[in-house]
Protein backbone atom coordinates (compact mmCIF):
# COMPACT_ATOMS: atom_id res chain seq x y z
CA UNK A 1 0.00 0.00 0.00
CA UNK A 2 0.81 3.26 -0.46
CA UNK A 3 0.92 5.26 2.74
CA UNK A 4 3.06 7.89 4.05
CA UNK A 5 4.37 7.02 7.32
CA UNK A 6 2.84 10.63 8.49
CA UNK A 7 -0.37 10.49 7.32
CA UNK A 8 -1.40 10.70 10.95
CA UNK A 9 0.47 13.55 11.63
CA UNK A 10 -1.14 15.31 8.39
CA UNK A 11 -4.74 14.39 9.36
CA UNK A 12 -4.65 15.79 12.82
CA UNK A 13 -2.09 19.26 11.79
CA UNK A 14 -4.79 19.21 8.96
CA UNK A 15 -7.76 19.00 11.31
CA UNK A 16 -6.59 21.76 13.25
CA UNK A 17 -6.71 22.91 16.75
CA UNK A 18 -9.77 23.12 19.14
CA UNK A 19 -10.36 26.87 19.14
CA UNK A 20 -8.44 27.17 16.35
CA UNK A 21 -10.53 28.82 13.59
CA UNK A 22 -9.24 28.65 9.65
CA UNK A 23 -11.67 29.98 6.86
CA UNK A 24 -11.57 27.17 5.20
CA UNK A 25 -12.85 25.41 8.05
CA UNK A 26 -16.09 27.92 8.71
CA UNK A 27 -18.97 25.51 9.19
CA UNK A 28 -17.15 22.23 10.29
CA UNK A 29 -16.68 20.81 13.91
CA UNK A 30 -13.67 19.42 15.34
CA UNK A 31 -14.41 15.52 15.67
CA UNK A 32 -13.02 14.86 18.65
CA UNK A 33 -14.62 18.60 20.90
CA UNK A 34 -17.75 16.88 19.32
CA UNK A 35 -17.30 13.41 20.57
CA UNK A 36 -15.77 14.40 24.27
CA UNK A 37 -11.69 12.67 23.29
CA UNK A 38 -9.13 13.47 25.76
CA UNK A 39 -5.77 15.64 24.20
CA UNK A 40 -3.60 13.02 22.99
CA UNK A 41 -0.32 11.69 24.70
CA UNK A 42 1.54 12.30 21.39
CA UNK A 43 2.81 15.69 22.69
CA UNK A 44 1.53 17.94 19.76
CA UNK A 45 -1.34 19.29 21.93
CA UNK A 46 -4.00 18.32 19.30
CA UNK A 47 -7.06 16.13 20.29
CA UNK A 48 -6.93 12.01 20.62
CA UNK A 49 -9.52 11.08 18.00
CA UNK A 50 -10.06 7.37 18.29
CA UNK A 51 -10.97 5.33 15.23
CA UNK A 52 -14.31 4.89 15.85
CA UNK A 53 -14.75 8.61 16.35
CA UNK A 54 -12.42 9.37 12.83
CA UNK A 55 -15.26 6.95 11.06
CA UNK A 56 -18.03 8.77 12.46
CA UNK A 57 -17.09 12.24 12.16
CA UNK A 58 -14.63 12.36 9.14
CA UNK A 59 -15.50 9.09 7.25
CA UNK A 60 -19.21 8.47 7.36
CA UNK A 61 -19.79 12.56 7.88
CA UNK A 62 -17.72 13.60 5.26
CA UNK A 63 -17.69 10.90 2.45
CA UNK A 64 -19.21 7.75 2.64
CA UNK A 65 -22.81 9.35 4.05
CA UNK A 66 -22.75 12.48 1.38
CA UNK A 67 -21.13 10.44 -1.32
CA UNK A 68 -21.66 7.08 -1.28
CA UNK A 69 -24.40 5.65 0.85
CA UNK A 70 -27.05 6.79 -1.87
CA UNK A 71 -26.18 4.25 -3.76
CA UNK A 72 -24.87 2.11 -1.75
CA UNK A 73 -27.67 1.31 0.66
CA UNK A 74 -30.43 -1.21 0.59
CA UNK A 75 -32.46 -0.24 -2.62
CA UNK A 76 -29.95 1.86 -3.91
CA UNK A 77 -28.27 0.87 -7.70
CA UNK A 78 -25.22 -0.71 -5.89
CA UNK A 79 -27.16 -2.92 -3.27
CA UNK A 80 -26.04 -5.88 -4.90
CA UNK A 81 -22.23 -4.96 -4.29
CA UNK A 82 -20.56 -6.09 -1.63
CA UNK A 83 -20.28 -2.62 -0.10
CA UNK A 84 -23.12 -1.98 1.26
CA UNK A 85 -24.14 0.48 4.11
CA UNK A 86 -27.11 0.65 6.28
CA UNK A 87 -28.00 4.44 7.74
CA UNK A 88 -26.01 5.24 10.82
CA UNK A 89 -27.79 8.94 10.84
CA UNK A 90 -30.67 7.95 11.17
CA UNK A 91 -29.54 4.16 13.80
CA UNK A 92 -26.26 4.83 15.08
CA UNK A 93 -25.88 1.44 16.16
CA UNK A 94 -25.30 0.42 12.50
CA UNK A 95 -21.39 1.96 12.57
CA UNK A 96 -19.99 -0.80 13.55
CA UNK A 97 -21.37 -2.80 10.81
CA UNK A 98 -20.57 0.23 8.58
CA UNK A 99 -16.75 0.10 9.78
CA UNK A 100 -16.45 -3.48 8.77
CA UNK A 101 -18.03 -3.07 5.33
CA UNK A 102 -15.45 -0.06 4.72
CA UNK A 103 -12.70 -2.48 6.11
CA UNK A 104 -13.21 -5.96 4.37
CA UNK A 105 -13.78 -4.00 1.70
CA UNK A 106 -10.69 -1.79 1.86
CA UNK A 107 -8.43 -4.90 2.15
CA UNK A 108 -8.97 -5.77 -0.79
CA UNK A 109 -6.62 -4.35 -3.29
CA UNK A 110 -5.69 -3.39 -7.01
CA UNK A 111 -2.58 -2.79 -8.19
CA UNK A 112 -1.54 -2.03 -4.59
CA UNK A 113 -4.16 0.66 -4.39
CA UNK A 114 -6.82 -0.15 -1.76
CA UNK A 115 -10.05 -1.75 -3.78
CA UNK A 116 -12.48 1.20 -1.90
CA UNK A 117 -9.66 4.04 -3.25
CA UNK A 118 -9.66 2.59 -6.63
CA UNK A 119 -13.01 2.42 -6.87
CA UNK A 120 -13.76 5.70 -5.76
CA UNK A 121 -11.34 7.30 -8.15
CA UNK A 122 -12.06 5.52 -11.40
CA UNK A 123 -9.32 3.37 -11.70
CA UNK A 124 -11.20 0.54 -11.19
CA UNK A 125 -14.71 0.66 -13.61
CA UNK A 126 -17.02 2.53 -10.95
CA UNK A 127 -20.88 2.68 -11.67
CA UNK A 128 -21.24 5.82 -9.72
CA UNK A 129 -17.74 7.58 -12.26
CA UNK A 130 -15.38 8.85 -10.50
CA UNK A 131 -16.19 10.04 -6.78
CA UNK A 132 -12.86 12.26 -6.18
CA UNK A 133 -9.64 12.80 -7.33
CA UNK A 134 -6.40 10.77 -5.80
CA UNK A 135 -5.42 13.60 -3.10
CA UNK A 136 -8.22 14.96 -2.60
CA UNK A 137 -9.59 15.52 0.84
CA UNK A 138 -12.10 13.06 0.68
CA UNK A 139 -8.92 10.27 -0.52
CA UNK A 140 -6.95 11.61 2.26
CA UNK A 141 -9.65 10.58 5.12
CA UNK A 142 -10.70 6.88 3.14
CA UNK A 143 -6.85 6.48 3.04
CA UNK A 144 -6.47 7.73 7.11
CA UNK A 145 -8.97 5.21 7.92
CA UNK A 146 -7.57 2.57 5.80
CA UNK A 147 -3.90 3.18 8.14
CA UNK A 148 -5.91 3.24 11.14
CA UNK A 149 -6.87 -0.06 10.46
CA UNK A 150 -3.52 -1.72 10.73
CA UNK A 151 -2.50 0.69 13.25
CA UNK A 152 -5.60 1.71 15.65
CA UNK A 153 -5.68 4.52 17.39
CA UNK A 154 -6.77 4.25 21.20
CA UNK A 155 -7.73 7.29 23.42
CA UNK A 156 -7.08 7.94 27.08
């Protein structure tokens, strides 16, 4: 896989500060000041955001509930995939069968590129096109997740 060692380090300088207050960033919450995480042991003063609050707030919240779950729902054109979502919004005891869809799923590779990524970005034949572009925000957080996996991140 593909993953630079500091993607960590990127998501949370990237995520910014609590109190901290970027334009860019008008309108958005800070995961972990939403989900109550303790300030992480890492020294750099930014919050602890466990995985299962990253999935919530930055991976359902961000992508796969705005861009993906439309389709890939129950009913939707790609219920007959094998990534398929049920509506943690609306039941938010469905994320943990959420988080296992995204990481079976994200196992799975293609040409060393995880099979979810690939998808997402055309490089694999996608129904839905092309979601994003490689680097884009949106591949940035699906690829944070995908580290987290092998390398969990546990809160205080």
């Amino acid at each position: 896989m593909r993953f630079l060692h500091g993607s960590l380090v990127l998501a949370l300088a990237s995520s910014g500060c609590p109190g901290e207050s970027d334009a860019s960033d008008e309108g958005s919450t800070d995961a972990a000041a939403d989900t109550g995480e303790d300030e992480a042991a890492s020294g750099t003063g930014h919050a602890c955001v466990s995985n299962d609050a990253f999935f919530r707030e930055r991976v359902w919240g961000e992508v796969l509930g705005p861009l993906c779950f439309e389709c890939h729902r129950a009913g939707g054109e790609a219920e007959q995939s094998n990534f398929v979502f049920s509506d943690q919004d609306t039941d938010p005891s469905q994320q943990g069968k959420n988080e296992s869809v995204f990481i079976t799923i994200s196992k799975i590779e293609f040409a060393g590129e995880p099979w979810s990524l690939a998808k997402a970005t055309g490089t694999v034949t996608h129904s839905g096109g092309s979601i994003f572009e490689v680097d884009s925000a949106e591949y940035r957080i699906l690829e944070e997740m995908i580290a987290r996996v092998s390398e969990p991140i546990e809160c205080p």
